[in-house]
C-alpha atoms as a PDB file:
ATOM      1  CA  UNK A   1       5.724  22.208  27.483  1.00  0.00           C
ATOM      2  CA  UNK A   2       5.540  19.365  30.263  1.00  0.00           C
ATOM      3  CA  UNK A   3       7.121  16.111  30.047  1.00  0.00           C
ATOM      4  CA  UNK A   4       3.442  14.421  30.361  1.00  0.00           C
ATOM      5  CA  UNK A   5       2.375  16.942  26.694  1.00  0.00           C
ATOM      6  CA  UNK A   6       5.794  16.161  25.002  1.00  0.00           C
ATOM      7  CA  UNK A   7       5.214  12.421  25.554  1.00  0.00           C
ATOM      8  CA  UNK A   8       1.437  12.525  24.084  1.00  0.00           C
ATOM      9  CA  UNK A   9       2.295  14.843  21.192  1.00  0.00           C
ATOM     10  CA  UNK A  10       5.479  12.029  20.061  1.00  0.00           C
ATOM     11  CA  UNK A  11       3.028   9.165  20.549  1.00  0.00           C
ATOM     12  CA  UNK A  12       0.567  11.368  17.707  1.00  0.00           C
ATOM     13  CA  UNK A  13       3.653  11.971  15.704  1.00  0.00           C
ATOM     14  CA  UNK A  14       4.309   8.570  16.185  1.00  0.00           C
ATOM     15  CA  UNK A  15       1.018   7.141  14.709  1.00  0.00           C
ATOM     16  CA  UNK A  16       0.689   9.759  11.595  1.00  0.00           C
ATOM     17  CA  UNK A  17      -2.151  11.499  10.381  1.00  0.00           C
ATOM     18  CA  UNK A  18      -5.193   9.896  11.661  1.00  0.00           C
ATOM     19  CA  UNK A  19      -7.473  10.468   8.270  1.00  0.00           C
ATOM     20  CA  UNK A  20      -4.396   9.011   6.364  1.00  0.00           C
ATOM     21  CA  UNK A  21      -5.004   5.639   8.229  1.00  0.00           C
ATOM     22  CA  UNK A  22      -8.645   5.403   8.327  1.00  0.00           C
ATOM     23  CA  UNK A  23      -8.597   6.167   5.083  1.00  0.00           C
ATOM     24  CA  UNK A  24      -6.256   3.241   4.336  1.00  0.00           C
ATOM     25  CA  UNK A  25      -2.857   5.699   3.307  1.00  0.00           C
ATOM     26  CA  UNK A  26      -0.430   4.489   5.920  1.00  0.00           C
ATOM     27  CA  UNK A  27       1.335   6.630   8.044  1.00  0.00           C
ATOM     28  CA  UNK A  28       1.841  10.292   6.883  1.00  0.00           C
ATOM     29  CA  UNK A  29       3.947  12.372   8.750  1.00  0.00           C
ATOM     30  CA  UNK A  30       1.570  14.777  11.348  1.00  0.00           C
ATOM     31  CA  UNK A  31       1.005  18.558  12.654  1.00  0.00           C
ATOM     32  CA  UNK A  32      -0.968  18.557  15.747  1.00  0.00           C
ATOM     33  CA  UNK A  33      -4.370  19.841  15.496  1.00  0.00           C
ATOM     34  CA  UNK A  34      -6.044  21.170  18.901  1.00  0.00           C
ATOM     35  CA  UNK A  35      -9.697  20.601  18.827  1.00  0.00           C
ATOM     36  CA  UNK A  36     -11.672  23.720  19.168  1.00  0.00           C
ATOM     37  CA  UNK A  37     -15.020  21.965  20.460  1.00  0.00           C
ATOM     38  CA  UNK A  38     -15.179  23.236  23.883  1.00  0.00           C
ATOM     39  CA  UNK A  39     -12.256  25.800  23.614  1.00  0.00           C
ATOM     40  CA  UNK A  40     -13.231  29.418  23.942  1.00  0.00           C
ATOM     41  CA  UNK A  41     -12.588  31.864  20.955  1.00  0.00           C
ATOM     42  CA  UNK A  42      -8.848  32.158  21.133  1.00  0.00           C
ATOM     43  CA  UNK A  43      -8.030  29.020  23.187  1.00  0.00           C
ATOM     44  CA  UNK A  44      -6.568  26.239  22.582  1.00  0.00           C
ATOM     45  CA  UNK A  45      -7.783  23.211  23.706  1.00  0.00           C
ATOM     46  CA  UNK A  46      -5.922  20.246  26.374  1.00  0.00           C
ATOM     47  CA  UNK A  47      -2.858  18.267  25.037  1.00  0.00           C
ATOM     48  CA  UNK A  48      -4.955  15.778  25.215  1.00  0.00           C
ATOM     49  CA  UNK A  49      -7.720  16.768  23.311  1.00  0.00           C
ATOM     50  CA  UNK A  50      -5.471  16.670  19.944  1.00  0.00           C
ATOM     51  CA  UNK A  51      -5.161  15.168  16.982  1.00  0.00           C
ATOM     52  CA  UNK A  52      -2.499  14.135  14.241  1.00  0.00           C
ATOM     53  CA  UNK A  53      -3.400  15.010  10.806  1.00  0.00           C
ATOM     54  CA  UNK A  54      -0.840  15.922   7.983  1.00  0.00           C
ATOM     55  CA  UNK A  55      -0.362  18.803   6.253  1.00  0.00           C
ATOM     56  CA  UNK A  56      -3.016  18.252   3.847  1.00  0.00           C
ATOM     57  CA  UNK A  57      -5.516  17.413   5.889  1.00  0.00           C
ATOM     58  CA  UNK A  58      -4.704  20.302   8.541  1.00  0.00           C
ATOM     59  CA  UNK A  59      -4.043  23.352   6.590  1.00  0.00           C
ATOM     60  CA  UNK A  60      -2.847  23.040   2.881  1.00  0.00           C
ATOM     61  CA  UNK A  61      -5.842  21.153   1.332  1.00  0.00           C
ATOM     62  CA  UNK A  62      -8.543  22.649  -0.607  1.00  0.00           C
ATOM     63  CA  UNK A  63     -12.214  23.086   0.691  1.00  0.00           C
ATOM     64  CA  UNK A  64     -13.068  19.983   2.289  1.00  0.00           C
ATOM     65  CA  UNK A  65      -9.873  18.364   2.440  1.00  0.00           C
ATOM     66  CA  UNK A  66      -8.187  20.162   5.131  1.00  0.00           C
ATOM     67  CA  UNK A  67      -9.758  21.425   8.302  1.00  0.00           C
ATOM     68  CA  UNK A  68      -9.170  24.914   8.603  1.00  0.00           C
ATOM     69  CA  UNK A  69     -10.045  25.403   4.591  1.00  0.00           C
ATOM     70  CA  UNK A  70     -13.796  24.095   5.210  1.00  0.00           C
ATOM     71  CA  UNK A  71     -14.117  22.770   8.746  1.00  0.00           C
ATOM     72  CA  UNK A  72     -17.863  21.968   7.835  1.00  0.00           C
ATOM     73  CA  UNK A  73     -17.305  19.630   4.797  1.00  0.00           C
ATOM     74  CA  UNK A  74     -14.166  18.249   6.191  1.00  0.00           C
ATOM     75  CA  UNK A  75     -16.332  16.453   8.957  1.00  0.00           C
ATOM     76  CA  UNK A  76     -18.850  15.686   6.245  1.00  0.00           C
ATOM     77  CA  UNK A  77     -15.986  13.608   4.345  1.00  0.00           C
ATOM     78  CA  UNK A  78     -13.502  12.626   7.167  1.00  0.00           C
ATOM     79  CA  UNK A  79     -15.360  12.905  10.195  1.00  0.00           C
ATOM     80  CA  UNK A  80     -15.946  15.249  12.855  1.00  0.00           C
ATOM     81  CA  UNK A  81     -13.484  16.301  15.653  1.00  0.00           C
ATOM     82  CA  UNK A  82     -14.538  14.154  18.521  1.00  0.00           C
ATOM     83  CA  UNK A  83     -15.096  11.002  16.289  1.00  0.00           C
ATOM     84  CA  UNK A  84     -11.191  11.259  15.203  1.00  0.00           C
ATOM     85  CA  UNK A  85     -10.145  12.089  18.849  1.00  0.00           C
ATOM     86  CA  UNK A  86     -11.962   8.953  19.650  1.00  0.00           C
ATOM     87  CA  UNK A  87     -10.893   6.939  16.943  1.00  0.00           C
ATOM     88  CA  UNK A  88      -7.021   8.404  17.439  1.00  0.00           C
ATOM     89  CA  UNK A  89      -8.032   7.175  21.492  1.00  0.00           C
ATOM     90  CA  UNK A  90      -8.452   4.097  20.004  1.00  0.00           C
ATOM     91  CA  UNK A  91      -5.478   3.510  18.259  1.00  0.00           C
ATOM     92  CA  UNK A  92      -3.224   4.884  21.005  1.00  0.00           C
ATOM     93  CA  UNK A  93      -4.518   2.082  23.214  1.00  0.00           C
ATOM     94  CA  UNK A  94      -3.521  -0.564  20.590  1.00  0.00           C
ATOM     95  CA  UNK A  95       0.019   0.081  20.311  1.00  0.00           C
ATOM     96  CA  UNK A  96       0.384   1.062  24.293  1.00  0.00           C
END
């Protein structure tokens, strides 16, 4: 891992899962998730096109609650991929 994806990945740690603070939890402590939008089968995607999102929302929640048990419905509920890139963008900026 570079310095430059090391940095990024402890600034997402940093900020917590990003559906935990939209939602209005507070910080929860993250695994990275690498968008697969525009990532071939198999790939994963640019450090930079990751997000934070806890354990819950990642991998252990039930259908619709975490994104690889119902990727449809969790974007229904939480928001899609790009929108909480964007919004985890956002809130990177604000504390830079």
């Amino acid at each position: 891992m570079t310095k430059a994806e090391q940095e990024h990945y402890g600034k997402l740690s940093d900020l917590g899962c990003i559906v935990c603070l939209k939602e209005g939890h507070g910080y929860s402590a993250p695994e990275i998730h690498h968008l697969r939008t525009g990532a071939g089968m198999g790939q994963k995607s640019s450090y930079e096109d990751a997000i934070p999102l806890c354990p819950q929302h990642h991998r252990l929640g039930n259908y619709g609650t975490a994104i690889h048990a119902g990727q449809r419905k969790f974007h229904e509920l939480h928001g899609t991929e790009k929108e909480l890139l964007d919004l985890t963008k956002t809130y990177l900026e604000a504390v830079a």
